[in-house]
PDB file of N, CA and C in Angstrom:
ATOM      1  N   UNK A   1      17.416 117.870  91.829  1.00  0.00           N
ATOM      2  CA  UNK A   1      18.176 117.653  93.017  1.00  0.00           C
ATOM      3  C   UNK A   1      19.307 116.680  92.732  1.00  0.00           C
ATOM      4  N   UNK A   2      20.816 117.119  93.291  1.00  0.00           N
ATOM      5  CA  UNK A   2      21.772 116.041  93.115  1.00  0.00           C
ATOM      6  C   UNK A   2      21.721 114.863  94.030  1.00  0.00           C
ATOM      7  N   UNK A   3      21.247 114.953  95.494  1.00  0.00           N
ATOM      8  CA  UNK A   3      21.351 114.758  96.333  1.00  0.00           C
ATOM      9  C   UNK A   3      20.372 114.068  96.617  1.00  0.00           C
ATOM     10  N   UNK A   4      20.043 112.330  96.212  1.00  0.00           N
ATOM     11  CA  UNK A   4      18.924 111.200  96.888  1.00  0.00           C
ATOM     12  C   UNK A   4      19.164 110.427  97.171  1.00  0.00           C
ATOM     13  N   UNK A   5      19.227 110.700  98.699  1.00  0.00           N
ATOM     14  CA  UNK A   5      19.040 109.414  99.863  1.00  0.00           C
ATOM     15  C   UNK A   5      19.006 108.276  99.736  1.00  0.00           C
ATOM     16  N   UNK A   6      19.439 106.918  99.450  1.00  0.00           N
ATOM     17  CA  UNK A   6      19.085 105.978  99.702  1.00  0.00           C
ATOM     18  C   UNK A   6      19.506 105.078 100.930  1.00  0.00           C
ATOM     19  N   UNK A   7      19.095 104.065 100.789  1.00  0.00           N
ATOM     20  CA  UNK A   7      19.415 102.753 102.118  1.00  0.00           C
ATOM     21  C   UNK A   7      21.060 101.914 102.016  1.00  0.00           C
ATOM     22  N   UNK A   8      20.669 101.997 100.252  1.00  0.00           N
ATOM     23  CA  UNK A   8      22.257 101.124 100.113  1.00  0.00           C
ATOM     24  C   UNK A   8      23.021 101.424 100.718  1.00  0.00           C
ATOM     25  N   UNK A   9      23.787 102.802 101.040  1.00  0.00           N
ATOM     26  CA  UNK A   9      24.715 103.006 101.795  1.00  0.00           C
ATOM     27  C   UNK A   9      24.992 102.151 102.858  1.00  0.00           C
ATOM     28  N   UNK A  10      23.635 102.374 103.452  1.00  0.00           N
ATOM     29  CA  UNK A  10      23.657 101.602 104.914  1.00  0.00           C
ATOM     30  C   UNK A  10      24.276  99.913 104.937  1.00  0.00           C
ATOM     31  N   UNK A  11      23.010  99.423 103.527  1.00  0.00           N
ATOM     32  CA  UNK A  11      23.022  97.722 103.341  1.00  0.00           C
ATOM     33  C   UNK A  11      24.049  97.557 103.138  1.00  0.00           C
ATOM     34  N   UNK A  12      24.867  98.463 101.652  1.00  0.00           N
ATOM     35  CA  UNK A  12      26.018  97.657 101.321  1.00  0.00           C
ATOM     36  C   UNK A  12      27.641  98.214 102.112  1.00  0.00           C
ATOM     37  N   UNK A  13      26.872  98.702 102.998  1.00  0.00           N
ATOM     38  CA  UNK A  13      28.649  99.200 103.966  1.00  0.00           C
ATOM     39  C   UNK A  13      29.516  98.009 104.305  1.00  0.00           C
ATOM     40  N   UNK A  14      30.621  98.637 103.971  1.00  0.00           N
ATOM     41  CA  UNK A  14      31.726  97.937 104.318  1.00  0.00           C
ATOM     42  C   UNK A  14      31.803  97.231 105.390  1.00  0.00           C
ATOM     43  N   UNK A  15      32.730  96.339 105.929  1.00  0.00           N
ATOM     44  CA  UNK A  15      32.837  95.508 107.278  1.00  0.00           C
ATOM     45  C   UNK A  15      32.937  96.489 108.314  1.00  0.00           C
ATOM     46  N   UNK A  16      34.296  97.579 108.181  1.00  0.00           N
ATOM     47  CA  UNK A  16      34.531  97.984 109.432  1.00  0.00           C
ATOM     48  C   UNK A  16      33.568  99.195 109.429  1.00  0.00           C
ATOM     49  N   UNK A  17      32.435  99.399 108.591  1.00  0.00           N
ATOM     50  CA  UNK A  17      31.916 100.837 108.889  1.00  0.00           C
ATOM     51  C   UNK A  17      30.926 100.293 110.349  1.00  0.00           C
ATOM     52  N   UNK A  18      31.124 101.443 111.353  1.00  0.00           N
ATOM     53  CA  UNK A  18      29.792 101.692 112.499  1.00  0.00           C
ATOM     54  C   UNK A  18      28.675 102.509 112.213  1.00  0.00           C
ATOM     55  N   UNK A  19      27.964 101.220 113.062  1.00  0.00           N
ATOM     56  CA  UNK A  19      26.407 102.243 112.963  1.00  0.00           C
ATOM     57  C   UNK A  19      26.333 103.866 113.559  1.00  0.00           C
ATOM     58  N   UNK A  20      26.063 104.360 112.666  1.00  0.00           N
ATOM     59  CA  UNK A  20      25.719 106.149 113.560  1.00  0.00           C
ATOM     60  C   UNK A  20      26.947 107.073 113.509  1.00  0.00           C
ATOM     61  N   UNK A  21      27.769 106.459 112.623  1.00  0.00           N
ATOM     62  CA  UNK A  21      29.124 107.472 112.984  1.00  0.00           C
ATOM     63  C   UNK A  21      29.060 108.073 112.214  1.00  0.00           C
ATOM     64  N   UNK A  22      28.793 107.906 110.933  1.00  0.00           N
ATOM     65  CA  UNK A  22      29.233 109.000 109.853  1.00  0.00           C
ATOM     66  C   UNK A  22      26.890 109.251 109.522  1.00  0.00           C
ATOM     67  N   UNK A  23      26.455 109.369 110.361  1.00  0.00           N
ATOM     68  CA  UNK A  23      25.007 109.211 109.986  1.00  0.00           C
ATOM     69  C   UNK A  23      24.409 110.472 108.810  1.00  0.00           C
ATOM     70  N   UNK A  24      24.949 111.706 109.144  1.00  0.00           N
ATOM     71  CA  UNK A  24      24.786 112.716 108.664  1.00  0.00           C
ATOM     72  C   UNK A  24      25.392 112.685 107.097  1.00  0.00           C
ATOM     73  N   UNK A  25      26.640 111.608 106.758  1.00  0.00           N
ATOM     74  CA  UNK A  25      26.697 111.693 104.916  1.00  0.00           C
ATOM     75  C   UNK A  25      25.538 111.088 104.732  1.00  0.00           C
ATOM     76  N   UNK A  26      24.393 110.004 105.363  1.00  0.00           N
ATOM     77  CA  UNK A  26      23.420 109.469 104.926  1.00  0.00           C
ATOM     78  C   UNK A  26      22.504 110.434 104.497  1.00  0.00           C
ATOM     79  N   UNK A  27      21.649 110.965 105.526  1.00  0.00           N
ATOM     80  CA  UNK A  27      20.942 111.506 105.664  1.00  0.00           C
ATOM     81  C   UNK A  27      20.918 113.520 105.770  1.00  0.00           C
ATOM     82  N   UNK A  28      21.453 113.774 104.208  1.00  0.00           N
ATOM     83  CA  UNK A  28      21.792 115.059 104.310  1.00  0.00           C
ATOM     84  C   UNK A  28      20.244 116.415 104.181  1.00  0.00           C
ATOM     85  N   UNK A  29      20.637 117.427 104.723  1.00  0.00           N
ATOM     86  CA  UNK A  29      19.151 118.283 104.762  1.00  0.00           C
ATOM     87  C   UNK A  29      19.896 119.178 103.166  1.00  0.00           C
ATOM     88  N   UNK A  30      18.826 119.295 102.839  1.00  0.00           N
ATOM     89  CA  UNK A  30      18.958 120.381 101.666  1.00  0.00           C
ATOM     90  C   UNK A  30      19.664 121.021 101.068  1.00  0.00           C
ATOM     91  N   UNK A  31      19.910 121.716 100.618  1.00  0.00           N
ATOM     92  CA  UNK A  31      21.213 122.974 100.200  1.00  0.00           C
ATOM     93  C   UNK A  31      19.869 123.900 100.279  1.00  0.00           C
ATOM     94  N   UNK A  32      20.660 125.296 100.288  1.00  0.00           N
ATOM     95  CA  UNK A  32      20.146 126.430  99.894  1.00  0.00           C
ATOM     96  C   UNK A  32      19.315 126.662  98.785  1.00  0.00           C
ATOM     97  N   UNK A  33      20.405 125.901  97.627  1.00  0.00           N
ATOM     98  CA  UNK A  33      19.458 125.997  96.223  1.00  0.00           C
ATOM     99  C   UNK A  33      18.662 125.167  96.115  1.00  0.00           C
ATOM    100  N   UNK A  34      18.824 124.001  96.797  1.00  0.00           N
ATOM    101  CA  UNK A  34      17.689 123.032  96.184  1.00  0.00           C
ATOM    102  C   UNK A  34      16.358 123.289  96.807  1.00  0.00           C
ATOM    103  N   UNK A  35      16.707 123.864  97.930  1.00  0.00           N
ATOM    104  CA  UNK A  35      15.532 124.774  98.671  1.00  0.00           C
ATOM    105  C   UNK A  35      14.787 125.739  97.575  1.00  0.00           C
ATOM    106  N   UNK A  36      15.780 126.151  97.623  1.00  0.00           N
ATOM    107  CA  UNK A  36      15.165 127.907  96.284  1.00  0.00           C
ATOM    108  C   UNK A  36      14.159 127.181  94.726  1.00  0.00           C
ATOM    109  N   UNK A  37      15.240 126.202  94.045  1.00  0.00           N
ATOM    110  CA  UNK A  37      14.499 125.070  93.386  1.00  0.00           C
ATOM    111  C   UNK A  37      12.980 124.845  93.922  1.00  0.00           C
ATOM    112  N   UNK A  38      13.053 123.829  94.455  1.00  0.00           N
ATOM    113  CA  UNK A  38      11.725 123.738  95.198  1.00  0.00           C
ATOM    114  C   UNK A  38      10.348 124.673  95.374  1.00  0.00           C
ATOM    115  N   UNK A  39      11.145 125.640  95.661  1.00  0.00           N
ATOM    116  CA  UNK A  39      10.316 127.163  95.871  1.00  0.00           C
ATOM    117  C   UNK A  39       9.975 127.711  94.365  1.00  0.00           C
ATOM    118  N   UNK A  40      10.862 127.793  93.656  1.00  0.00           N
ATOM    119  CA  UNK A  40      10.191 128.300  92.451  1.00  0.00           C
ATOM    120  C   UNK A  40       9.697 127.230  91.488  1.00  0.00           C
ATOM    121  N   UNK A  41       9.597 125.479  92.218  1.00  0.00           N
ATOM    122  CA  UNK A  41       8.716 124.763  90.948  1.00  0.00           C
ATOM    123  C   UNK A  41       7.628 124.456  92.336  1.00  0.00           C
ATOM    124  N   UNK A  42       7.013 124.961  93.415  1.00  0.00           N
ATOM    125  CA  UNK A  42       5.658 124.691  94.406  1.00  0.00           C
ATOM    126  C   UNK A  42       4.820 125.187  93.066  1.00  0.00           C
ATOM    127  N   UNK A  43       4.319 126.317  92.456  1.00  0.00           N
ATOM    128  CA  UNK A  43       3.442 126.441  91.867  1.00  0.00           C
ATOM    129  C   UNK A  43       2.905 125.440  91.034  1.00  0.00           C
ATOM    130  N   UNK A  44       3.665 124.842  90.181  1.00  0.00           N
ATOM    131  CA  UNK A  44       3.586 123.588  88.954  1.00  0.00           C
ATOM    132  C   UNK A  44       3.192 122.155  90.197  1.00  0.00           C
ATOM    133  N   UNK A  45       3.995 121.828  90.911  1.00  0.00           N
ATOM    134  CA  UNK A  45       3.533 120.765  92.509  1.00  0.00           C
ATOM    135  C   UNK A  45       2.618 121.003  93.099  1.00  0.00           C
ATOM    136  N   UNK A  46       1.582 122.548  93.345  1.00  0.00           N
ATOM    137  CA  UNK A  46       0.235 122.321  93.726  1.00  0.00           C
ATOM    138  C   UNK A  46      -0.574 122.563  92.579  1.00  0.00           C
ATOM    139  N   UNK A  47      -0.581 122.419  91.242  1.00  0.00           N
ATOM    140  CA  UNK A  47      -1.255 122.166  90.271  1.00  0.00           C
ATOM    141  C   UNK A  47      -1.308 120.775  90.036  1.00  0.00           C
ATOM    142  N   UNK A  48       0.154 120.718  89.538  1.00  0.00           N
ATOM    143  CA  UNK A  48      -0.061 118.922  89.669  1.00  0.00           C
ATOM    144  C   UNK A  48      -1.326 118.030  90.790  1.00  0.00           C
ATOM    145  N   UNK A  49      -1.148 118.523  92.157  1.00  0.00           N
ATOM    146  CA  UNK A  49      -1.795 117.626  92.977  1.00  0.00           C
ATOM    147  C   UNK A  49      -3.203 118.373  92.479  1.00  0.00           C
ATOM    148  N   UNK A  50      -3.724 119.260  92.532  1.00  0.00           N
ATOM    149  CA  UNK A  50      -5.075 119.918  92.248  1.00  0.00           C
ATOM    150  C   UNK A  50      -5.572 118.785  90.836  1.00  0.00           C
ATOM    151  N   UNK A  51      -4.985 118.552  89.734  1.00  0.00           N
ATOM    152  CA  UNK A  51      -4.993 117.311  88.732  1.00  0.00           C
ATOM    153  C   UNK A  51      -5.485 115.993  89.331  1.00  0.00           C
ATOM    154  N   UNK A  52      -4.454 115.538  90.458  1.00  0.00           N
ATOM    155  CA  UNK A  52      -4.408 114.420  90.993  1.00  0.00           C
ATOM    156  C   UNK A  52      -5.842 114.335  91.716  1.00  0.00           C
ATOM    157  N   UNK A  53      -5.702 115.634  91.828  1.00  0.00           N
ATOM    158  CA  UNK A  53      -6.920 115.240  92.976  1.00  0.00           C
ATOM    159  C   UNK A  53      -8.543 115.028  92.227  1.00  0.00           C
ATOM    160  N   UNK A  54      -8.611 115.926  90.992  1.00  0.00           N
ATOM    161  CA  UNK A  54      -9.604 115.980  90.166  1.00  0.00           C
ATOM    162  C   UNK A  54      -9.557 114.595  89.498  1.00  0.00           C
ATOM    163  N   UNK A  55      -8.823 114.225  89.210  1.00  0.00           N
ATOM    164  CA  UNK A  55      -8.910 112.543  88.125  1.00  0.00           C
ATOM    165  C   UNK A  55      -9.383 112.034  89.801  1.00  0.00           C
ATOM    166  N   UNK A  56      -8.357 111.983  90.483  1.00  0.00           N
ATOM    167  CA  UNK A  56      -9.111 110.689  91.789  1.00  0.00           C
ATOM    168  C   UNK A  56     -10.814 110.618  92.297  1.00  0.00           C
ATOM    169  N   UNK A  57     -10.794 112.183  92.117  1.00  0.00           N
ATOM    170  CA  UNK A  57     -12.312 112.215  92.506  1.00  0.00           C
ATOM    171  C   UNK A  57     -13.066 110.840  91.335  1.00  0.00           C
ATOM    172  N   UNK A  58     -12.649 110.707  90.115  1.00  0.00           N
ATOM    173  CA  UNK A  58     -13.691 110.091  89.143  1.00  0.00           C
ATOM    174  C   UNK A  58     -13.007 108.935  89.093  1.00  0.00           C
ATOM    175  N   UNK A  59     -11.850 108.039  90.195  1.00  0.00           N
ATOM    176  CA  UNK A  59     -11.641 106.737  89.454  1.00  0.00           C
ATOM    177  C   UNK A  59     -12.856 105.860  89.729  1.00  0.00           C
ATOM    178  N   UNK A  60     -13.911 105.684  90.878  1.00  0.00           N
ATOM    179  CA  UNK A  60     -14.875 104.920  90.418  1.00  0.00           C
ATOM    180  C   UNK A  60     -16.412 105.371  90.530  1.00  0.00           C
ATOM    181  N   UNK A  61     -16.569 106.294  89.897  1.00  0.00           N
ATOM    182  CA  UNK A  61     -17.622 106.704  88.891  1.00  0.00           C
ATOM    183  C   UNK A  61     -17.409 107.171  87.800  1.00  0.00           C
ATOM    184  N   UNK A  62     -18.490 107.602  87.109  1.00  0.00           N
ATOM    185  CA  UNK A  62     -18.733 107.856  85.671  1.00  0.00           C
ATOM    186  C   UNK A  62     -18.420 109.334  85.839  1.00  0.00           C
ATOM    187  N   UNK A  63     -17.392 110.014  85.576  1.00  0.00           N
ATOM    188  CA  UNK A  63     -17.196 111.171  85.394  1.00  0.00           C
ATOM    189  C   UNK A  63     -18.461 112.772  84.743  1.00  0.00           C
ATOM    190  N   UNK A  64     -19.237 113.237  85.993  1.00  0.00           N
ATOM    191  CA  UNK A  64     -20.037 114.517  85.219  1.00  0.00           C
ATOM    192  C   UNK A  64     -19.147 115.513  84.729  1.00  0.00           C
ATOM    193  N   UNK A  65     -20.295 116.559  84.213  1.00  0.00           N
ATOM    194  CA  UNK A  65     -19.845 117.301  83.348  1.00  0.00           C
ATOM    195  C   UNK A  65     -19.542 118.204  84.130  1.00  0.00           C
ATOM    196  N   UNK A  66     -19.626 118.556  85.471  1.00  0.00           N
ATOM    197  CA  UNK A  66     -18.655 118.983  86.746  1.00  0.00           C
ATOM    198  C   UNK A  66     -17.455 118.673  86.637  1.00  0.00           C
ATOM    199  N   UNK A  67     -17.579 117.184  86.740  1.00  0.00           N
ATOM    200  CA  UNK A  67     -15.850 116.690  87.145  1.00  0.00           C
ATOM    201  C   UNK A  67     -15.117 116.907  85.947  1.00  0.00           C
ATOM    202  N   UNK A  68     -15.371 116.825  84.588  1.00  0.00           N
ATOM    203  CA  UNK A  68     -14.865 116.948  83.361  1.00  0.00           C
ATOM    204  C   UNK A  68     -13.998 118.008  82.992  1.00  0.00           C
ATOM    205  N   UNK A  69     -14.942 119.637  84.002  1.00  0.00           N
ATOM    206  CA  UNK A  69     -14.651 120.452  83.861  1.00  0.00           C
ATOM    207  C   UNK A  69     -13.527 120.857  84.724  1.00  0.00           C
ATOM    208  N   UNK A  70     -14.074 120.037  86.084  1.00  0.00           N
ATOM    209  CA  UNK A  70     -12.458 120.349  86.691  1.00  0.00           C
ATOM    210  C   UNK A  70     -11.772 119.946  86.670  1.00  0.00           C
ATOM    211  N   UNK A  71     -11.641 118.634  85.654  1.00  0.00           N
ATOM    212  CA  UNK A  71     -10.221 118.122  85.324  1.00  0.00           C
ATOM    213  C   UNK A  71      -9.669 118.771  83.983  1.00  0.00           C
ATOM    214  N   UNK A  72     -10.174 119.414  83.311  1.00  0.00           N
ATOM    215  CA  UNK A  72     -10.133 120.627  81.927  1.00  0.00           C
ATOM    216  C   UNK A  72      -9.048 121.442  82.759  1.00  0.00           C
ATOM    217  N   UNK A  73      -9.477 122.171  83.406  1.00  0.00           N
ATOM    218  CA  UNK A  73      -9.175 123.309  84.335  1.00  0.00           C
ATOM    219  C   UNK A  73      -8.328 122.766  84.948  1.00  0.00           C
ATOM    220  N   UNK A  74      -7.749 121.903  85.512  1.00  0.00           N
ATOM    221  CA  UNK A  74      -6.492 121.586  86.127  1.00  0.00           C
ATOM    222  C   UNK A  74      -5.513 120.857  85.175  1.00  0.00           C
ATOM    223  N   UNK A  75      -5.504 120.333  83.908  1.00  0.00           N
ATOM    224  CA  UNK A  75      -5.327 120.789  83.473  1.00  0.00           C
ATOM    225  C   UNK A  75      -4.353 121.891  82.503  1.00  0.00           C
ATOM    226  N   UNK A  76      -5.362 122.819  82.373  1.00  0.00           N
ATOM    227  CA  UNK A  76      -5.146 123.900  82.120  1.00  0.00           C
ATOM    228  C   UNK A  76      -4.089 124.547  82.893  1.00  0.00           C
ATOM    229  N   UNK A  77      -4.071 124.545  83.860  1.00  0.00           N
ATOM    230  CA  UNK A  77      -2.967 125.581  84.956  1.00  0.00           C
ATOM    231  C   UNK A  77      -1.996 124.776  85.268  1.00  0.00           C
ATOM    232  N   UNK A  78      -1.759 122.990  84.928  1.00  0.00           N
ATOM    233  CA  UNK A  78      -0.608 122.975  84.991  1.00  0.00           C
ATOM    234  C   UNK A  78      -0.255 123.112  84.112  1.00  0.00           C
ATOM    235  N   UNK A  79      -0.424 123.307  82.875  1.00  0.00           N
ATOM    236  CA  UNK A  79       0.326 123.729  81.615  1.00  0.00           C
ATOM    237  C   UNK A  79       0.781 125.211  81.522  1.00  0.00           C
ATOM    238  N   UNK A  80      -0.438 126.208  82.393  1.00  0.00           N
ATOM    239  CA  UNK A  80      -0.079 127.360  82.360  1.00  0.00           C
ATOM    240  C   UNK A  80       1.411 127.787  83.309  1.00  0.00           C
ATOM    241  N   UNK A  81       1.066 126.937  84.587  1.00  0.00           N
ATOM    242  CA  UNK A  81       2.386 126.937  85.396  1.00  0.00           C
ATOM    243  C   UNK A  81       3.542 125.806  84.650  1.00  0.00           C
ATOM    244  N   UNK A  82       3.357 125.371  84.144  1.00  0.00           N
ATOM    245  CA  UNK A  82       4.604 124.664  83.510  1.00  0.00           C
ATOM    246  C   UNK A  82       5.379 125.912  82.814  1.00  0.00           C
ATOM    247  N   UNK A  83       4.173 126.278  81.836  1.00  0.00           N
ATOM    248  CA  UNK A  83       5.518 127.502  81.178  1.00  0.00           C
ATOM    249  C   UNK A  83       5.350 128.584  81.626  1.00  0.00           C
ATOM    250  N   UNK A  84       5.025 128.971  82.502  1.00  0.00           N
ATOM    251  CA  UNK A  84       5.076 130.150  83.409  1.00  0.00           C
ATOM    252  C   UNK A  84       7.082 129.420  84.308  1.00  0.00           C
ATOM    253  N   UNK A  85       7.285 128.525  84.272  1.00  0.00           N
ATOM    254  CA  UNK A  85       8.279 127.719  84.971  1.00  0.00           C
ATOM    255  C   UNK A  85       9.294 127.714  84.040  1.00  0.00           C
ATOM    256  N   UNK A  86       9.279 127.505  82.476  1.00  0.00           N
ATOM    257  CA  UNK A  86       9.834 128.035  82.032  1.00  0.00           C
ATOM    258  C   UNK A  86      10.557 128.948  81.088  1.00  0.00           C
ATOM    259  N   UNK A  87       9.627 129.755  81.439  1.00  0.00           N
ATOM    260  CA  UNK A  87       9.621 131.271  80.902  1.00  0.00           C
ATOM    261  C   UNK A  87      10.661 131.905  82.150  1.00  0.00           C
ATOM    262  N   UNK A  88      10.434 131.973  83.082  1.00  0.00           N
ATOM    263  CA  UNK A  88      11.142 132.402  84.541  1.00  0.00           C
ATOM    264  C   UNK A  88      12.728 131.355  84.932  1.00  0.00           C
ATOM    265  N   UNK A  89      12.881 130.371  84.001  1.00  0.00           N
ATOM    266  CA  UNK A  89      13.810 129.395  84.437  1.00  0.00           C
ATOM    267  C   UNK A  89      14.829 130.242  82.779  1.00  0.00           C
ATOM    268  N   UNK A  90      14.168 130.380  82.003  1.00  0.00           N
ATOM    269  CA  UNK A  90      14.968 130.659  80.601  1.00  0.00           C
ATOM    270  C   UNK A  90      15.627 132.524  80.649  1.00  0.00           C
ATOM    271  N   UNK A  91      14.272 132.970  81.511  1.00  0.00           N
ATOM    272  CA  UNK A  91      14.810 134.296  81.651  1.00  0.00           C
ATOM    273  C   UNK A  91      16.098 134.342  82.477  1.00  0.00           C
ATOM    274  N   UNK A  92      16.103 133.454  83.988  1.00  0.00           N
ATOM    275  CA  UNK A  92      17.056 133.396  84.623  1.00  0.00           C
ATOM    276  C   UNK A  92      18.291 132.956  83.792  1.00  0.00           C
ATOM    277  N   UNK A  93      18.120 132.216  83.043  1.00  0.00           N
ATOM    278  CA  UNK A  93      19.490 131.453  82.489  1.00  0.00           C
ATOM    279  C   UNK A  93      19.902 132.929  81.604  1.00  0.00           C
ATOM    280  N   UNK A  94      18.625 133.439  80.804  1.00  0.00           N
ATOM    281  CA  UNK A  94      19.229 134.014  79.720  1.00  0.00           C
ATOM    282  C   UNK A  94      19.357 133.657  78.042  1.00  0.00           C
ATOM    283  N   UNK A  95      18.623 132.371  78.536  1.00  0.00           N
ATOM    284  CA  UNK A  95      18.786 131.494  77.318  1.00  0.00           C
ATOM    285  C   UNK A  95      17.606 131.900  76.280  1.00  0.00           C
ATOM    286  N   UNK A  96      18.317 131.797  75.035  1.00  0.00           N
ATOM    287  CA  UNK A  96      17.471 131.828  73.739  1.00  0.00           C
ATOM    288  C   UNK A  96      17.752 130.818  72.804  1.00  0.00           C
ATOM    289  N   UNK A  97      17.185 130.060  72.567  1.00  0.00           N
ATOM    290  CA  UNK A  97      16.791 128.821  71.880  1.00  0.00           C
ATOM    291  C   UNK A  97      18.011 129.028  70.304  1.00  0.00           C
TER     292      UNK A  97
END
């Protein structure tokens, strides 16, 4: 994304800028593509959290051979969706190494 929000704008504005007038360069909604972006990396972002969620289950216990396995397995599929991400990002470009 090109496009992240911050506060500075606000903090370090000039003397004569007003509150609320120009609010919308602050706080811009999306583009189209960064939408589309988004959409084709959700698969790899609900793997990731499926990960997150498997390590959190074991930060305070002793990890079984349950939890071991489902942190194996998650894993596993974000690596599989990583290059499933870009296999589909290289085809789009066209690119060959």
């Amino acid at each position: 994304m090109e496009h992240i929000v911050t506060v500075q704008g606000i903090v370090t504005a000039p003397d004569d800028w007003t509150p609320f007038a120009s609010l919308a360069d602050f706080f811009m909604e999306p583009t189209a593509a960064e939408l589309d972006a988004i959409e084709r990396e959700m698969p790899v972002i609900l793997a990731d959290v499926d990960l997150l969620d498997a390590q959190i289950i074991t930060i305070d216990r002793t990890p079984t051979a349950l939890d071991a396995r489902r942190i194996r397995r998650a894993r596993r599929r974000v690596l599989t969706e990583r290059r499933a991400l870009a296999n589909r990002t290289a085809n789009v470009t066209g690119g060959a190494a």
